[in-house]
PDB file of N, CA and C in Angstrom:
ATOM      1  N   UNK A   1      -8.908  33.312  66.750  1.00  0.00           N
ATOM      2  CA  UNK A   1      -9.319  33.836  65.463  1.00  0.00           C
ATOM      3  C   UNK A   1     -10.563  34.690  65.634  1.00  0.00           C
ATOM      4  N   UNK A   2     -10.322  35.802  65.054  1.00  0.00           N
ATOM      5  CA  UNK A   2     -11.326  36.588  65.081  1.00  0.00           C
ATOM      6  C   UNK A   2     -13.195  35.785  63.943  1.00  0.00           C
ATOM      7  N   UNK A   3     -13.961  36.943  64.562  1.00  0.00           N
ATOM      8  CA  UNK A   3     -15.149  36.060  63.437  1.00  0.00           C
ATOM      9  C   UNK A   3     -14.749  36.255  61.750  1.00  0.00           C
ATOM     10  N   UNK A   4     -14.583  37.559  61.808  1.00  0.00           N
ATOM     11  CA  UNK A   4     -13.751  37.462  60.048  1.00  0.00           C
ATOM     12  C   UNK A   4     -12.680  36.963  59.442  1.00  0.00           C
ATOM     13  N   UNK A   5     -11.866  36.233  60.639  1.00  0.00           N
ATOM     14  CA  UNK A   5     -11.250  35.115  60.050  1.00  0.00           C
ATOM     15  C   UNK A   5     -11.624  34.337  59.740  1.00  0.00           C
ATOM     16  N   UNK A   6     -12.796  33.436  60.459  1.00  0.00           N
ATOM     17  CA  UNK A   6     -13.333  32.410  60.065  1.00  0.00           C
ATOM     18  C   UNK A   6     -14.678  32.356  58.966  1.00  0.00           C
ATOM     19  N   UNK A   7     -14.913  33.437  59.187  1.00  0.00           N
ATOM     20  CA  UNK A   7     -15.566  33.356  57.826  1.00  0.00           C
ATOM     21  C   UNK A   7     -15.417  33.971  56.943  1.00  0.00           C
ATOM     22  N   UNK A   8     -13.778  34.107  56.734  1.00  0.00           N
ATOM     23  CA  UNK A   8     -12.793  33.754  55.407  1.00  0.00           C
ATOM     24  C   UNK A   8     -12.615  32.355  55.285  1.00  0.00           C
ATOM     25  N   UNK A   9     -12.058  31.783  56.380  1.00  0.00           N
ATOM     26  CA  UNK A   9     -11.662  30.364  56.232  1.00  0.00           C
ATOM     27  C   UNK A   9     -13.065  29.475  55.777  1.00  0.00           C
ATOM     28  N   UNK A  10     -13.918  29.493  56.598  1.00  0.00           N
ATOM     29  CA  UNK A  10     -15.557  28.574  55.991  1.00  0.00           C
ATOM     30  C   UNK A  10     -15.529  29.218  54.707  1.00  0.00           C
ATOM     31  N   UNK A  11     -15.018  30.115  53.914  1.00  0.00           N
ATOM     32  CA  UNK A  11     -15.308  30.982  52.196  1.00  0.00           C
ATOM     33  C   UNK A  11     -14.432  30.028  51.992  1.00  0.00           C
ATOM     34  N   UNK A  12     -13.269  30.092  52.106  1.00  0.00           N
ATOM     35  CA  UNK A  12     -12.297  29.171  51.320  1.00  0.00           C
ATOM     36  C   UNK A  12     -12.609  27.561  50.893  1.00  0.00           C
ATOM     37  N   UNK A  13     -12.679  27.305  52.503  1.00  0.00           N
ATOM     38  CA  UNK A  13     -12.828  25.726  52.223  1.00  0.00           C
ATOM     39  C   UNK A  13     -14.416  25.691  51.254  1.00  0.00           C
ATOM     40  N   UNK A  14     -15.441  26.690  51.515  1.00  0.00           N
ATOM     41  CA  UNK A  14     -16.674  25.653  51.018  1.00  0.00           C
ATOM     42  C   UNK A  14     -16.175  25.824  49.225  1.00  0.00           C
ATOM     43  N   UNK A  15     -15.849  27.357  48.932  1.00  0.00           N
ATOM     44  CA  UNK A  15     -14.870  27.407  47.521  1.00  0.00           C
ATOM     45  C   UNK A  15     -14.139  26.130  47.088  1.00  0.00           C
ATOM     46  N   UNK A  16     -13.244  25.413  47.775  1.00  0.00           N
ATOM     47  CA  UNK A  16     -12.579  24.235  47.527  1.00  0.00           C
ATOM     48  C   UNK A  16     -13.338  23.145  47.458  1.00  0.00           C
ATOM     49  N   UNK A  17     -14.296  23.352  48.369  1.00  0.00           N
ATOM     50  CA  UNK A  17     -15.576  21.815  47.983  1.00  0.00           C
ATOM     51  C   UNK A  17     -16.489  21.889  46.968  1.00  0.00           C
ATOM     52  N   UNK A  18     -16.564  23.036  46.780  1.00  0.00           N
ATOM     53  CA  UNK A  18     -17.190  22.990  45.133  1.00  0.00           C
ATOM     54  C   UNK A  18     -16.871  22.466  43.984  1.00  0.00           C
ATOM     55  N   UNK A  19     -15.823  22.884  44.062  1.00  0.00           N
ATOM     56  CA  UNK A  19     -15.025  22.506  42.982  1.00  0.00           C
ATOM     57  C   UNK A  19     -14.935  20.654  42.823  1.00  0.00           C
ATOM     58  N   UNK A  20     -14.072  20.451  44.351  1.00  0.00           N
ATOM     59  CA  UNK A  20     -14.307  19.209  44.715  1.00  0.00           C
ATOM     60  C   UNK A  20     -15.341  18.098  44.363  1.00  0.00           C
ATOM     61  N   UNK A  21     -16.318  18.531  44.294  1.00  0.00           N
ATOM     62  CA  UNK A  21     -18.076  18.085  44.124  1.00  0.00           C
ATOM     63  C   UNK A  21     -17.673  18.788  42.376  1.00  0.00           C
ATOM     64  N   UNK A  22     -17.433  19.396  41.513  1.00  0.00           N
ATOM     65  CA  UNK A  22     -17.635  19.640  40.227  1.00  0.00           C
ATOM     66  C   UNK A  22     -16.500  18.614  39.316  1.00  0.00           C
ATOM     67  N   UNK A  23     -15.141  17.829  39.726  1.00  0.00           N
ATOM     68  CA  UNK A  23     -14.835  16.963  39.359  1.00  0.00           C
ATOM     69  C   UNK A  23     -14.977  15.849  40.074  1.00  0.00           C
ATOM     70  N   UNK A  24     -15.989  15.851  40.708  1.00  0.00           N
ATOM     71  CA  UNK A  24     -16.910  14.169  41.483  1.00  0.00           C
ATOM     72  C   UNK A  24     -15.645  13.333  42.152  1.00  0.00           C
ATOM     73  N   UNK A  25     -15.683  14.302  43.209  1.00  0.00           N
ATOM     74  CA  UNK A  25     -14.285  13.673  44.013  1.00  0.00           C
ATOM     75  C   UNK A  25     -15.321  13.057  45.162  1.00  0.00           C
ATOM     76  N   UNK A  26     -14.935  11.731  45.559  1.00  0.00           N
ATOM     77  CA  UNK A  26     -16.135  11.018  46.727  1.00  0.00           C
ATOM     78  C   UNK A  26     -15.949  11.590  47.787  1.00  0.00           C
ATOM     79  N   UNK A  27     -17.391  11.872  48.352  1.00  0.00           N
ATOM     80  CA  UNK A  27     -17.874  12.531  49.968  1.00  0.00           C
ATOM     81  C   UNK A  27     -16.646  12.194  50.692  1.00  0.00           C
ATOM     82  N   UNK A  28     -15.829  10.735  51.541  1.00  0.00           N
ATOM     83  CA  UNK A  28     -14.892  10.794  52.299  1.00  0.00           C
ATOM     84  C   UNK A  28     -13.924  11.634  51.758  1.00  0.00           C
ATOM     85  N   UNK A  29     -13.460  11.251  50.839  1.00  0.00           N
ATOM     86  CA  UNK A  29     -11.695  12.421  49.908  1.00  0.00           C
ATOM     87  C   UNK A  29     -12.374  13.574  50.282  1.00  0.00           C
ATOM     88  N   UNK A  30     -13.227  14.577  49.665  1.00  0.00           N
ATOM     89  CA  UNK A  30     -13.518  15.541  50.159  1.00  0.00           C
ATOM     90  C   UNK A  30     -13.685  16.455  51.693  1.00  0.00           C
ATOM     91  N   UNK A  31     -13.593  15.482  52.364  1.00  0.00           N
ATOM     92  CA  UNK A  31     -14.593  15.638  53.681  1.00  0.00           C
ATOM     93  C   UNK A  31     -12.129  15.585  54.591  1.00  0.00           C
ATOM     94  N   UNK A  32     -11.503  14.533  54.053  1.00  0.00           N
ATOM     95  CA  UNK A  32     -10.705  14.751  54.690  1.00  0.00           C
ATOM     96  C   UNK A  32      -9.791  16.127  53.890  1.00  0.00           C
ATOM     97  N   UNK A  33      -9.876  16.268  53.024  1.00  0.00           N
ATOM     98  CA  UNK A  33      -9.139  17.190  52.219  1.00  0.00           C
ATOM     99  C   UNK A  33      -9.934  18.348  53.127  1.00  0.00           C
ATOM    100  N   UNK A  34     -11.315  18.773  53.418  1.00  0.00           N
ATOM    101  CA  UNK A  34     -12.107  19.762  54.223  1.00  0.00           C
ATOM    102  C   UNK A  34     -11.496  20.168  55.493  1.00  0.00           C
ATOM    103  N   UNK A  35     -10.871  18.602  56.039  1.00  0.00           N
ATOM    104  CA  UNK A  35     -10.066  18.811  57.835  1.00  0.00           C
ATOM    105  C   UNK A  35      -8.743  19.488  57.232  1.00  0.00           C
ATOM    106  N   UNK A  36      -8.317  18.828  56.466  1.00  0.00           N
ATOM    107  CA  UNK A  36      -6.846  19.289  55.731  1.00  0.00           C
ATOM    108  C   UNK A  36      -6.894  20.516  55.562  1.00  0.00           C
ATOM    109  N   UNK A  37      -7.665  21.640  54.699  1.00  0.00           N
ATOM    110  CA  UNK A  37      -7.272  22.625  54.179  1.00  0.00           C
ATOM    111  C   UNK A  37      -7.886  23.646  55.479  1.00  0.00           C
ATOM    112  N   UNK A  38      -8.635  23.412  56.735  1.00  0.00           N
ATOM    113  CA  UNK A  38      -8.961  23.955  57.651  1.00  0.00           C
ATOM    114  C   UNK A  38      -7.502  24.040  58.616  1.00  0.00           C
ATOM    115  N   UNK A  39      -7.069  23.148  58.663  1.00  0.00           N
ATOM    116  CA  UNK A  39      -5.549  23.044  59.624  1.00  0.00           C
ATOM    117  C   UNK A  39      -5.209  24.090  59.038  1.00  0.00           C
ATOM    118  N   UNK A  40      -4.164  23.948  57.760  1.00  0.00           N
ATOM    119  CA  UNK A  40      -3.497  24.833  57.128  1.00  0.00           C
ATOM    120  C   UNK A  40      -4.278  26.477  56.899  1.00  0.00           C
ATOM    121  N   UNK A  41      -5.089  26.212  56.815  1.00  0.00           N
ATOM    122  CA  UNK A  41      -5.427  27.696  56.833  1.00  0.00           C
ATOM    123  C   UNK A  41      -5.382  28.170  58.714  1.00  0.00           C
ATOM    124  N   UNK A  42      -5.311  27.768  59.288  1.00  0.00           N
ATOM    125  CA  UNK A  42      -5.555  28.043  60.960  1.00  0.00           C
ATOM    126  C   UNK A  42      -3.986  28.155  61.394  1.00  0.00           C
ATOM    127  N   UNK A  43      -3.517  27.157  60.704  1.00  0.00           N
ATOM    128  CA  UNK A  43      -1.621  27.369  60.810  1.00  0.00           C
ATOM    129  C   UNK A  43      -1.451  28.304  60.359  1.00  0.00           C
ATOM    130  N   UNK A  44      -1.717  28.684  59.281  1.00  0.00           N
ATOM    131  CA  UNK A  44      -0.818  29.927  58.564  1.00  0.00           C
ATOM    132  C   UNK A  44      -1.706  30.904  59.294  1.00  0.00           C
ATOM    133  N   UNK A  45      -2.518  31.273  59.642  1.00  0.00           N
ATOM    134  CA  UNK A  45      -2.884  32.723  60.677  1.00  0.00           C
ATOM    135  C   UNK A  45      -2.609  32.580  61.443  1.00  0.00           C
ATOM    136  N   UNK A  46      -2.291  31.269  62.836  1.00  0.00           N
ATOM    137  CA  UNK A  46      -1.278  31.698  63.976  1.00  0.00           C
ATOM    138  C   UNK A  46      -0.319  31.892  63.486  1.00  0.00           C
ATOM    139  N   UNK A  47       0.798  31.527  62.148  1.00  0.00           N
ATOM    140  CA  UNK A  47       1.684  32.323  61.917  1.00  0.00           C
ATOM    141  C   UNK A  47       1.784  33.262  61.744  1.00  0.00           C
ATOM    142  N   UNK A  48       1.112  33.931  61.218  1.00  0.00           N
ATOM    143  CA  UNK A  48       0.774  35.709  60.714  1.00  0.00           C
ATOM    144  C   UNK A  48       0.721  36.593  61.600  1.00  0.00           C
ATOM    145  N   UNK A  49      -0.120  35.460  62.695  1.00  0.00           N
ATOM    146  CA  UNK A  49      -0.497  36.689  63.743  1.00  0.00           C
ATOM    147  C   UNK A  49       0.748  36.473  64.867  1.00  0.00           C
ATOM    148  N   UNK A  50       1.593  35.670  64.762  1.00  0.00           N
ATOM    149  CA  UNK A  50       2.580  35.641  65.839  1.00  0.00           C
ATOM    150  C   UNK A  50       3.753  36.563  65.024  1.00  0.00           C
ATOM    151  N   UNK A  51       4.021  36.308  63.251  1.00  0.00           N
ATOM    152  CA  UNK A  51       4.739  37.323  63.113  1.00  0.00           C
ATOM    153  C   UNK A  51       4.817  38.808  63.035  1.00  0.00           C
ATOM    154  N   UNK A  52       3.247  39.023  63.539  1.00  0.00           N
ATOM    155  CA  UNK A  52       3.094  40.472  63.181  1.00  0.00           C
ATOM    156  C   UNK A  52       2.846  41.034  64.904  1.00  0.00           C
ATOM    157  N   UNK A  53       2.971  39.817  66.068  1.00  0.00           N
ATOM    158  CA  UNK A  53       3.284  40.712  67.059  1.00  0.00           C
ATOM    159  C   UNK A  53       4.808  40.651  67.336  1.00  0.00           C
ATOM    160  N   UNK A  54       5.419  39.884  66.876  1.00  0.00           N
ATOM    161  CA  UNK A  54       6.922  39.993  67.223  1.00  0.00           C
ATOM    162  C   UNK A  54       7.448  41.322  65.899  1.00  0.00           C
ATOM    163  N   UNK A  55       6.615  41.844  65.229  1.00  0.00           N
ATOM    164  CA  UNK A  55       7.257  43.086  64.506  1.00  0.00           C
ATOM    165  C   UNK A  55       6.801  44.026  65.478  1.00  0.00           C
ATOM    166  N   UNK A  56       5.610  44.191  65.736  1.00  0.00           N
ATOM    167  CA  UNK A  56       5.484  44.994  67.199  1.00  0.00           C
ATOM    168  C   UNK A  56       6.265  44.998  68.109  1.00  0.00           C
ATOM    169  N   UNK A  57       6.424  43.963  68.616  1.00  0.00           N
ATOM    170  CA  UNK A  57       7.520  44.025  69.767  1.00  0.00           C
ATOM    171  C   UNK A  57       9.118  44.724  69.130  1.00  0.00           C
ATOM    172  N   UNK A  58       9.779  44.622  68.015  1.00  0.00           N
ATOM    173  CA  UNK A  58      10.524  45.109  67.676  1.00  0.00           C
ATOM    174  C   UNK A  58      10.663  46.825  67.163  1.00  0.00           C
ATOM    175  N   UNK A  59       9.386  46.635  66.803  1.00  0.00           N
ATOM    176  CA  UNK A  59       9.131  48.035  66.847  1.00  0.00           C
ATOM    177  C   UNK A  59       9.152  49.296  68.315  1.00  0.00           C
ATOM    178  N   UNK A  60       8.738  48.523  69.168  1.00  0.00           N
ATOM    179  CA  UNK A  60       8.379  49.250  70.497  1.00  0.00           C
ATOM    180  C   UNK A  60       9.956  49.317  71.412  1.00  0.00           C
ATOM    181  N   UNK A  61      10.912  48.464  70.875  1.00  0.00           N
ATOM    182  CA  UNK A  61      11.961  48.486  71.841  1.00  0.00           C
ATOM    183  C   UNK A  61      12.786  49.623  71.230  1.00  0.00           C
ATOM    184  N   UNK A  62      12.915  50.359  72.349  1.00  0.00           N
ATOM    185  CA  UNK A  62      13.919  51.555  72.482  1.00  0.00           C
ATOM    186  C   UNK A  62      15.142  51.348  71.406  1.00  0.00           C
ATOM    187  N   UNK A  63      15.856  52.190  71.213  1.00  0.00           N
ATOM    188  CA  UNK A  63      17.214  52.081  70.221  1.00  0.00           C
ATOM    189  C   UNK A  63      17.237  51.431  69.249  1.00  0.00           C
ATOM    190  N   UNK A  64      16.410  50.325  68.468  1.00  0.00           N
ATOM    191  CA  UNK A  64      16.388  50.223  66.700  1.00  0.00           C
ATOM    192  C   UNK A  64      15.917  51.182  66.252  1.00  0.00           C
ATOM    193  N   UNK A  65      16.505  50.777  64.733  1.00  0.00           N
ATOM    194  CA  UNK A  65      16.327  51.751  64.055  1.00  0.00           C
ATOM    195  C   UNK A  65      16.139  51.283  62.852  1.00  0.00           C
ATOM    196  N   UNK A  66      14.831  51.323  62.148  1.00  0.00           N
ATOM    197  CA  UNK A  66      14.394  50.744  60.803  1.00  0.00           C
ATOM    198  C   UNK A  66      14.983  51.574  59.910  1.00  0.00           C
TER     199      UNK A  66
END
Protein backbone atom coordinates (compact mmCIF):
# COMPACT_ATOMS: atom_id res chain seq x y z
CA UNK A 1 0.00 0.00 0.00
CA UNK A 2 1.08 3.09 -1.01
CA UNK A 3 1.34 6.15 1.84
CA UNK A 4 -2.01 7.61 0.40
CA UNK A 5 -3.58 4.59 0.86
CA UNK A 6 -3.07 4.46 4.23
CA UNK A 7 -3.81 7.57 5.08
CA UNK A 8 -7.13 7.07 3.51
CA UNK A 9 -7.53 4.00 5.48
CA UNK A 10 -6.25 5.73 9.19
CA UNK A 11 -9.24 8.72 7.66
CA UNK A 12 -11.71 6.08 7.52
CA UNK A 13 -11.28 4.07 10.47
CA UNK A 14 -10.56 7.19 12.91
CA UNK A 15 -14.12 8.62 10.96
CA UNK A 16 -15.74 5.28 12.20
CA UNK A 17 -14.37 5.72 15.81
CA UNK A 18 -15.89 8.83 16.20
CA UNK A 19 -18.85 8.11 15.66
CA UNK A 20 -18.25 4.94 17.65
CA UNK A 21 -17.21 7.13 20.81
CA UNK A 22 -20.53 9.56 19.87
CA UNK A 23 -23.05 6.57 20.54
CA UNK A 24 -20.73 5.38 23.68
CA UNK A 25 -19.84 2.13 22.21
CA UNK A 26 -17.09 0.59 25.02
CA UNK A 27 -13.20 1.08 24.32
CA UNK A 28 -12.87 -3.02 23.68
CA UNK A 29 -16.14 -3.12 20.88
CA UNK A 30 -14.53 -0.25 19.37
CA UNK A 31 -10.96 -1.14 19.40
CA UNK A 32 -12.04 -4.74 17.74
CA UNK A 33 -14.49 -3.25 15.23
CA UNK A 34 -10.92 -0.74 14.57
CA UNK A 35 -8.90 -4.37 13.64
CA UNK A 36 -12.14 -5.27 11.71
CA UNK A 37 -12.71 -2.36 9.49
CA UNK A 38 -8.68 -2.12 8.89
CA UNK A 39 -8.71 -5.87 7.38
CA UNK A 40 -11.51 -5.06 5.12
CA UNK A 41 -10.37 -2.00 3.96
CA UNK A 42 -6.67 -3.68 3.16
CA UNK A 43 -8.74 -6.64 1.47
CA UNK A 44 -10.62 -4.67 -0.73
CA UNK A 45 -7.34 -2.70 -2.10
CA UNK A 46 -5.40 -5.93 -2.68
CA UNK A 47 -8.45 -6.60 -4.58
CA UNK A 48 -8.48 -3.50 -6.61
CA UNK A 49 -5.09 -3.52 -7.11
CA UNK A 50 -4.88 -7.19 -8.34
CA UNK A 51 -7.96 -6.40 -10.54
CA UNK A 52 -6.59 -3.54 -12.14
CA UNK A 53 -3.26 -5.37 -13.01
CA UNK A 54 -4.94 -8.31 -14.54
CA UNK A 55 -6.91 -5.50 -16.83
CA UNK A 56 -3.42 -4.50 -17.74
CA UNK A 57 -2.30 -7.64 -18.50
CA UNK A 58 -5.32 -8.06 -20.79
CA UNK A 59 -4.88 -5.08 -22.23
CA UNK A 60 -1.15 -5.61 -23.31
CA UNK A 61 -1.78 -9.10 -24.94
CA UNK A 62 -1.60 -8.99 -28.63
CA UNK A 63 -5.00 -9.84 -30.62
CA UNK A 64 -8.00 -8.67 -28.14
CA UNK A 65 -10.00 -6.51 -28.95
CA UNK A 66 -12.10 -4.23 -26.56
Amino acid sequence: MTSKNIQKEKLAVDRCMKHLEVVNVEPKVRQLISMYLTSIYREAYQEGYQDGEKNVQLEAEPGIIR
